[in-house]
PDB file of N, CA and C in Angstrom:
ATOM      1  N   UNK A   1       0.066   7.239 -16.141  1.00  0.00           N
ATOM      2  CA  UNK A   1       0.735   6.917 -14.895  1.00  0.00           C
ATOM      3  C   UNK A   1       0.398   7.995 -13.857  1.00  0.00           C
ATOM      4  N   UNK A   2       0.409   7.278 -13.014  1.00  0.00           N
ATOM      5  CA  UNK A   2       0.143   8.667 -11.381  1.00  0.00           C
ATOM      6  C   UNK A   2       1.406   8.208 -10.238  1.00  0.00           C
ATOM      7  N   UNK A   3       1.461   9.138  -9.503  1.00  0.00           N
ATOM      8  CA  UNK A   3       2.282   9.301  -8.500  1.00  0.00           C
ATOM      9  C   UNK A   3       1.577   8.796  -7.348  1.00  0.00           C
ATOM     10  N   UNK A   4       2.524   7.559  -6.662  1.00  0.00           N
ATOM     11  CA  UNK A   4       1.947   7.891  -5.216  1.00  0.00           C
ATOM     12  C   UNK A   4       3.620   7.684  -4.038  1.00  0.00           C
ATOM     13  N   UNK A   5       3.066   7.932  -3.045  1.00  0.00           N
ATOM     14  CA  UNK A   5       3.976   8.096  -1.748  1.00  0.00           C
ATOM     15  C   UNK A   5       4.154   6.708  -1.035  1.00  0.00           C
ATOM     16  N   UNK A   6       4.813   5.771  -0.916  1.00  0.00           N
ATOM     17  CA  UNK A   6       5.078   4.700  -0.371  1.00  0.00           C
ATOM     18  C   UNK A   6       6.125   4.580   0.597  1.00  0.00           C
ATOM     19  N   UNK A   7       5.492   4.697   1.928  1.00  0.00           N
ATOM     20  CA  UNK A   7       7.136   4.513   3.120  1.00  0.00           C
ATOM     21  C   UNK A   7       7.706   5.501   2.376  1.00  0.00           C
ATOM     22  N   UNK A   8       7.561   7.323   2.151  1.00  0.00           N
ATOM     23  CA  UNK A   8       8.152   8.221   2.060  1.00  0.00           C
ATOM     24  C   UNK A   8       8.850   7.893   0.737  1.00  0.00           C
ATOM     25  N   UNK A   9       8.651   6.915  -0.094  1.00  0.00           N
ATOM     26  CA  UNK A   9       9.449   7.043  -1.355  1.00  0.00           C
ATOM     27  C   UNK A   9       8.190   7.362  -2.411  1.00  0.00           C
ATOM     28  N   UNK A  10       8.254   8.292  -4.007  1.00  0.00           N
ATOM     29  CA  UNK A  10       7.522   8.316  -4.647  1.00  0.00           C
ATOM     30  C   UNK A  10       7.826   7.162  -5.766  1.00  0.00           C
ATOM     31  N   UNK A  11       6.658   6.173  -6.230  1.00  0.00           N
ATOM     32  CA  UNK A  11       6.207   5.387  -7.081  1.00  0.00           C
ATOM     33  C   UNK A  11       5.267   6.118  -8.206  1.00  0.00           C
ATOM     34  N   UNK A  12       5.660   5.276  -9.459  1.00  0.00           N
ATOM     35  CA  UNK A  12       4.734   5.679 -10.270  1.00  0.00           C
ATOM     36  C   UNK A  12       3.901   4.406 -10.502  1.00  0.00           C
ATOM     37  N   UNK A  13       2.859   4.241 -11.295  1.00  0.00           N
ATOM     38  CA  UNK A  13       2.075   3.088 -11.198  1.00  0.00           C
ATOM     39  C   UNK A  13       1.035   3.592 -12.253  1.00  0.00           C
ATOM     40  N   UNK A  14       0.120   2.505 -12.541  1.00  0.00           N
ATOM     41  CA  UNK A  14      -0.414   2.694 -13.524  1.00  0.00           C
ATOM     42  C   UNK A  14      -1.784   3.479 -13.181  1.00  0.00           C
ATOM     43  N   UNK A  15      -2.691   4.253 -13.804  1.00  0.00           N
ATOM     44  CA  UNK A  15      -3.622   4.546 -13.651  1.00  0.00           C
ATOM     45  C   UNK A  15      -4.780   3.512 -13.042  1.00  0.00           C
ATOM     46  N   UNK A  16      -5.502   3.749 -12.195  1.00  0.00           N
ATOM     47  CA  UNK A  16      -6.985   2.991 -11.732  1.00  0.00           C
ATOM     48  C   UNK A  16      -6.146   1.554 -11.053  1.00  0.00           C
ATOM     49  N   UNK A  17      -4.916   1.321 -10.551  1.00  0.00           N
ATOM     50  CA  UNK A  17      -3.977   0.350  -9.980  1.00  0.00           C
ATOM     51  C   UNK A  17      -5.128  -0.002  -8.897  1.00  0.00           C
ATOM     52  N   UNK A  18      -4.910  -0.934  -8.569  1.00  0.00           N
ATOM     53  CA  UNK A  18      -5.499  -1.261  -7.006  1.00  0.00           C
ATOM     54  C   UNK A  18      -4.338  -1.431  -5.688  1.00  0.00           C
ATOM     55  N   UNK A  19      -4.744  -1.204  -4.651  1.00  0.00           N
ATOM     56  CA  UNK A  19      -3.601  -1.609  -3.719  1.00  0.00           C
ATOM     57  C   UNK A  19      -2.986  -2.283  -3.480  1.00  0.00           C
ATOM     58  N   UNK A  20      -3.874  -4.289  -3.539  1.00  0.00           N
ATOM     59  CA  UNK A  20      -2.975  -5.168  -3.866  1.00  0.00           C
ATOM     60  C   UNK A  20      -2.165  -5.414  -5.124  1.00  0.00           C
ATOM     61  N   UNK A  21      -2.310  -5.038  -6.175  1.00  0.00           N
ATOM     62  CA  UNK A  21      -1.218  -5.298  -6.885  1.00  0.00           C
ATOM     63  C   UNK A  21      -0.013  -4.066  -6.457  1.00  0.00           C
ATOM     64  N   UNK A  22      -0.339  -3.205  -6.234  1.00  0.00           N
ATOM     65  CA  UNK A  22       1.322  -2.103  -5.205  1.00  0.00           C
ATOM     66  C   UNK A  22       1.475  -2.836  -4.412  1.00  0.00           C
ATOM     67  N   UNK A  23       0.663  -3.882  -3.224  1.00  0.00           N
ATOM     68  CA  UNK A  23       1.264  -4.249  -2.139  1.00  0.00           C
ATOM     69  C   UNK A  23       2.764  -5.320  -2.880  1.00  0.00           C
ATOM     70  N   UNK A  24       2.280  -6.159  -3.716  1.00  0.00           N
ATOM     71  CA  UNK A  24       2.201  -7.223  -4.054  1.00  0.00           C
ATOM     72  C   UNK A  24       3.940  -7.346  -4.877  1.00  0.00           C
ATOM     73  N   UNK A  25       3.564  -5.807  -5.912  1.00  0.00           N
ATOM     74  CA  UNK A  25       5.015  -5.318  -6.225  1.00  0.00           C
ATOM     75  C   UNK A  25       6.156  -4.926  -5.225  1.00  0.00           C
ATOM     76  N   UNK A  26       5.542  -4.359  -3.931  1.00  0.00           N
ATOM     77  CA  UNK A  26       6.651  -3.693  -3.489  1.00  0.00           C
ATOM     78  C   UNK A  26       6.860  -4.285  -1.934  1.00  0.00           C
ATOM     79  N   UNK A  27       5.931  -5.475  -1.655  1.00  0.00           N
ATOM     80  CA  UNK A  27       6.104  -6.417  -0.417  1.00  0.00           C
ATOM     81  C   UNK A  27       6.000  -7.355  -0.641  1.00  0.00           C
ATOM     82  N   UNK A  28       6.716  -8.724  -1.154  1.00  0.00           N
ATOM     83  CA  UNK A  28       7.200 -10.100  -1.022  1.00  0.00           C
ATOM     84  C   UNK A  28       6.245 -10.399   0.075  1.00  0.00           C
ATOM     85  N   UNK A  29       6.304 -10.089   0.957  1.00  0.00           N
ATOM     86  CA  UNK A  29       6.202 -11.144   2.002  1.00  0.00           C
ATOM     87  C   UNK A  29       4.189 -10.308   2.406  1.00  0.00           C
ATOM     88  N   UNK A  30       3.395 -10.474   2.363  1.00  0.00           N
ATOM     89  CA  UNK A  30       2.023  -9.817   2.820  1.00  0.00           C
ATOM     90  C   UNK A  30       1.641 -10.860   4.233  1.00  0.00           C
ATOM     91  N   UNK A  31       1.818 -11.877   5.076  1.00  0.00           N
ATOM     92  CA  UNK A  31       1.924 -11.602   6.211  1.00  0.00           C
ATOM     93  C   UNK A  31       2.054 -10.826   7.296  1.00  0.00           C
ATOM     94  N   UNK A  32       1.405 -10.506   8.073  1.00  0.00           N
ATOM     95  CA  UNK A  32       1.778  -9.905   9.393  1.00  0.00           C
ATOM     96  C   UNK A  32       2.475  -8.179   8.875  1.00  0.00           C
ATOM     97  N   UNK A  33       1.779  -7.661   7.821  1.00  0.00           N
ATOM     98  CA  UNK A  33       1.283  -6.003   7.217  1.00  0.00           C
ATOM     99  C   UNK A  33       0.423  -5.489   7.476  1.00  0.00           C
ATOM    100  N   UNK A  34       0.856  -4.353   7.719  1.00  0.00           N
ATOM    101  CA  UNK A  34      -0.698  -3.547   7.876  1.00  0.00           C
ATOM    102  C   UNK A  34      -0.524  -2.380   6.634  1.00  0.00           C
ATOM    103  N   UNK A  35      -1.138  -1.935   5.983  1.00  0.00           N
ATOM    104  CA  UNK A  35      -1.258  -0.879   5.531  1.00  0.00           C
ATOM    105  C   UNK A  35      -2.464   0.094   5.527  1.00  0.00           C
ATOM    106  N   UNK A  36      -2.050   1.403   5.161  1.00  0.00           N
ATOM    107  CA  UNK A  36      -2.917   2.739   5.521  1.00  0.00           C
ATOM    108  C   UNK A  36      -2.980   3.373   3.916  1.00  0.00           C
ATOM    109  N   UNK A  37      -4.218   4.195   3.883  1.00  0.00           N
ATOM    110  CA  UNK A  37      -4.154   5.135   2.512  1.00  0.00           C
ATOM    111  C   UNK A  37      -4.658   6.411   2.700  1.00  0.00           C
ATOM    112  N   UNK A  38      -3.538   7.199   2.841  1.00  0.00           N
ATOM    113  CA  UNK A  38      -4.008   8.779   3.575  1.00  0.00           C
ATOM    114  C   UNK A  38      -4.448   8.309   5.109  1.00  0.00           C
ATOM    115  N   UNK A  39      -3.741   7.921   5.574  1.00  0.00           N
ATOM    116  CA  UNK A  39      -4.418   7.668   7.478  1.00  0.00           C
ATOM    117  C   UNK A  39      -5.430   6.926   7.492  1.00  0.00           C
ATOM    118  N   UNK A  40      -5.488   6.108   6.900  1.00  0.00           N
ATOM    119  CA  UNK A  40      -7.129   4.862   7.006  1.00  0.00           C
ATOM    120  C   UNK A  40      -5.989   3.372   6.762  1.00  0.00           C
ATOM    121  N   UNK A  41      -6.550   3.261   8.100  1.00  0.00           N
ATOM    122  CA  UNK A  41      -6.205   1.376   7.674  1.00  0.00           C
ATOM    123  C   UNK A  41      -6.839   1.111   7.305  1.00  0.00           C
ATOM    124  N   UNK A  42      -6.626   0.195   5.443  1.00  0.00           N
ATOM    125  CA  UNK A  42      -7.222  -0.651   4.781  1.00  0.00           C
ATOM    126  C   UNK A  42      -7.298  -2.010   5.261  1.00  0.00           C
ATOM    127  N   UNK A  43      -8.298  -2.815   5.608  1.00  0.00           N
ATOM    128  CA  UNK A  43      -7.969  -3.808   5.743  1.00  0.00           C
ATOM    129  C   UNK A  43      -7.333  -5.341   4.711  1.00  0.00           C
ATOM    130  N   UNK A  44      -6.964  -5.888   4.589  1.00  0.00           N
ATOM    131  CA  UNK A  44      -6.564  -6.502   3.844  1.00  0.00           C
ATOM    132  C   UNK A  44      -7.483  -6.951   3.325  1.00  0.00           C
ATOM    133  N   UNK A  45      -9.104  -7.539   3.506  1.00  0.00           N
ATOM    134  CA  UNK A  45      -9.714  -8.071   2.549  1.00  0.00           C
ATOM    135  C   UNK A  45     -10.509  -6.975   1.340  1.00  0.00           C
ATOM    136  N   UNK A  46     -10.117  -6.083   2.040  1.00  0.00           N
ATOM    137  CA  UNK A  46     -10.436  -4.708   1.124  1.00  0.00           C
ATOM    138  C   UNK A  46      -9.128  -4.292  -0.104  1.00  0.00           C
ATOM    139  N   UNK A  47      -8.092  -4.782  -0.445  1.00  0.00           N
ATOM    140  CA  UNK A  47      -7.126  -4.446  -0.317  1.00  0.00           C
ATOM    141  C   UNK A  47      -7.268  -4.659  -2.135  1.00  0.00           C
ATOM    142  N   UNK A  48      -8.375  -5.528  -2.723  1.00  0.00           N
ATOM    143  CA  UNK A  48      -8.733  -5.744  -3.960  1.00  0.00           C
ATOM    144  C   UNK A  48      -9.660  -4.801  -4.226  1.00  0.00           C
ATOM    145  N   UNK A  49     -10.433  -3.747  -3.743  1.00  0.00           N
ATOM    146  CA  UNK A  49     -11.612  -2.889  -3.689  1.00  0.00           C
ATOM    147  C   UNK A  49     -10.917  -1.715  -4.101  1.00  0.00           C
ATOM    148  N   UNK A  50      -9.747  -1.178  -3.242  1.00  0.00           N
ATOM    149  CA  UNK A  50      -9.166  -0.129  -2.771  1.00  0.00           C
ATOM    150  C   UNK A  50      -8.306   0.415  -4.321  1.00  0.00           C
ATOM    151  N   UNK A  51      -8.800   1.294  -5.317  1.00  0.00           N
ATOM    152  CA  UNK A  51      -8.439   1.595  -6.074  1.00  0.00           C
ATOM    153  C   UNK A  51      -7.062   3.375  -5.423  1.00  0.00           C
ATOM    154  N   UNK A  52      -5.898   3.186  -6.535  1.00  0.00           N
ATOM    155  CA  UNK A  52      -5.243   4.455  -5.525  1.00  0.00           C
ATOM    156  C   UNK A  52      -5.394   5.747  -6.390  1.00  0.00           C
ATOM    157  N   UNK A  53      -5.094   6.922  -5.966  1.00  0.00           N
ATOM    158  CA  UNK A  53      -5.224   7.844  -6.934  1.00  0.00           C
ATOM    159  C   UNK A  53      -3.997   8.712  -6.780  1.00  0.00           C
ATOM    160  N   UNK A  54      -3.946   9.651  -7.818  1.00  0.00           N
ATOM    161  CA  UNK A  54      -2.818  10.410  -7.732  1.00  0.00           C
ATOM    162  C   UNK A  54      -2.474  10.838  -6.375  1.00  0.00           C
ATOM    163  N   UNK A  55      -0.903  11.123  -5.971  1.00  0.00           N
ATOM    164  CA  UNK A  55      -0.761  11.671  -4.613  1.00  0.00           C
ATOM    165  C   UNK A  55      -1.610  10.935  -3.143  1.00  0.00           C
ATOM    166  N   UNK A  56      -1.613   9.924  -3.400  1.00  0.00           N
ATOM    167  CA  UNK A  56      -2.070   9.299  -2.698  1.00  0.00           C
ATOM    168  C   UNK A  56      -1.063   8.773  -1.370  1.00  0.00           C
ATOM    169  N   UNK A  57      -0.913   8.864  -0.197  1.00  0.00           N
ATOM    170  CA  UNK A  57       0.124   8.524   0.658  1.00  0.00           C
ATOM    171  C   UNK A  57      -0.345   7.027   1.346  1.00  0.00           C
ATOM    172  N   UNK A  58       0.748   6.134   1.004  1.00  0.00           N
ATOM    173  CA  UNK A  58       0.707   4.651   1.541  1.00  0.00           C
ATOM    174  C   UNK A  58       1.328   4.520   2.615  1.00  0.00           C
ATOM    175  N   UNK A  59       1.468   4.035   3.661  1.00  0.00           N
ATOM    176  CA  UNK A  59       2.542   3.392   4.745  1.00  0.00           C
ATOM    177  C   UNK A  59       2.040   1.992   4.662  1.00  0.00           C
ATOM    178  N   UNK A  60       3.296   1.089   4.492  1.00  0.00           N
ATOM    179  CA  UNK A  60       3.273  -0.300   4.562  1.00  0.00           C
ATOM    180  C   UNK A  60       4.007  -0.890   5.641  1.00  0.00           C
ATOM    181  N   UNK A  61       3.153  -1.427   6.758  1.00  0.00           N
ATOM    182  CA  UNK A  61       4.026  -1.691   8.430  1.00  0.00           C
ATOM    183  C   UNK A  61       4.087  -3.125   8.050  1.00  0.00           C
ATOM    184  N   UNK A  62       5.649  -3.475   8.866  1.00  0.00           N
ATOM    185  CA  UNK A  62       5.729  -5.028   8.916  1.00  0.00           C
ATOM    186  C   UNK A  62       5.916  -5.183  10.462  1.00  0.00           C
ATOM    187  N   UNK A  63       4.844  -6.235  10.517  1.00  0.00           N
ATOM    188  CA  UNK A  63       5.169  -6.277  12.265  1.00  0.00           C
ATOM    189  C   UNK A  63       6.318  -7.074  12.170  1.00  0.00           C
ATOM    190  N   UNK A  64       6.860  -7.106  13.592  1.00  0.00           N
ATOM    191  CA  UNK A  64       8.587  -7.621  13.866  1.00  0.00           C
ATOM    192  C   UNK A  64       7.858  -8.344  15.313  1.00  0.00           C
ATOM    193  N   UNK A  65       8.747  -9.431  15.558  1.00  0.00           N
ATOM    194  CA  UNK A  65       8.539  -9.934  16.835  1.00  0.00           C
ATOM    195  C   UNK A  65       9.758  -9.511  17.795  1.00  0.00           C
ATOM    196  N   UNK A  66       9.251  -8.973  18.832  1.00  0.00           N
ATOM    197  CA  UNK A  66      10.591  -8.648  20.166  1.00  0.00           C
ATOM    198  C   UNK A  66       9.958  -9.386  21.601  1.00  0.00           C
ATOM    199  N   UNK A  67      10.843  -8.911  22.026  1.00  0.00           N
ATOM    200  CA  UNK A  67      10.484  -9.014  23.870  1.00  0.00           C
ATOM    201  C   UNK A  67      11.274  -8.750  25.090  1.00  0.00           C
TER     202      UNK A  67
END
């Protein structure tokens, strides 16, 4: 297991994980998300490529509609 940082909370997860299965566990809804790994927006079709590693820092944005 490795550690990573998600929206400031620590997760553990399995070794060699990919991003979509973390997205997948810890966001229901993958519409209208953006996420980052260490300050890089991943894009979502990358999001099966994107293996995570220890200490790795995630932010997972949900856009909101206002006006």
């Amino acid at each position: 297991m490795i550690s990573i940082n998600v929206n400031n909370a620590i997760h553990q997860v399995a070794e060699h994980s990919v991003l979509a299965t973390i997205i997948s566990k810890l966001s229901p809804i993958q519409n209208g998300i953006a996420v980052a790994v260490n300050n890089t927006v991943i894009p979502k079709s990358n999001w099966d490529n994107v293996k995570v590693s220890n200490n790795d820092n995630i932010l997972i944005i949900q856009a909101t509609q206002g006006g």
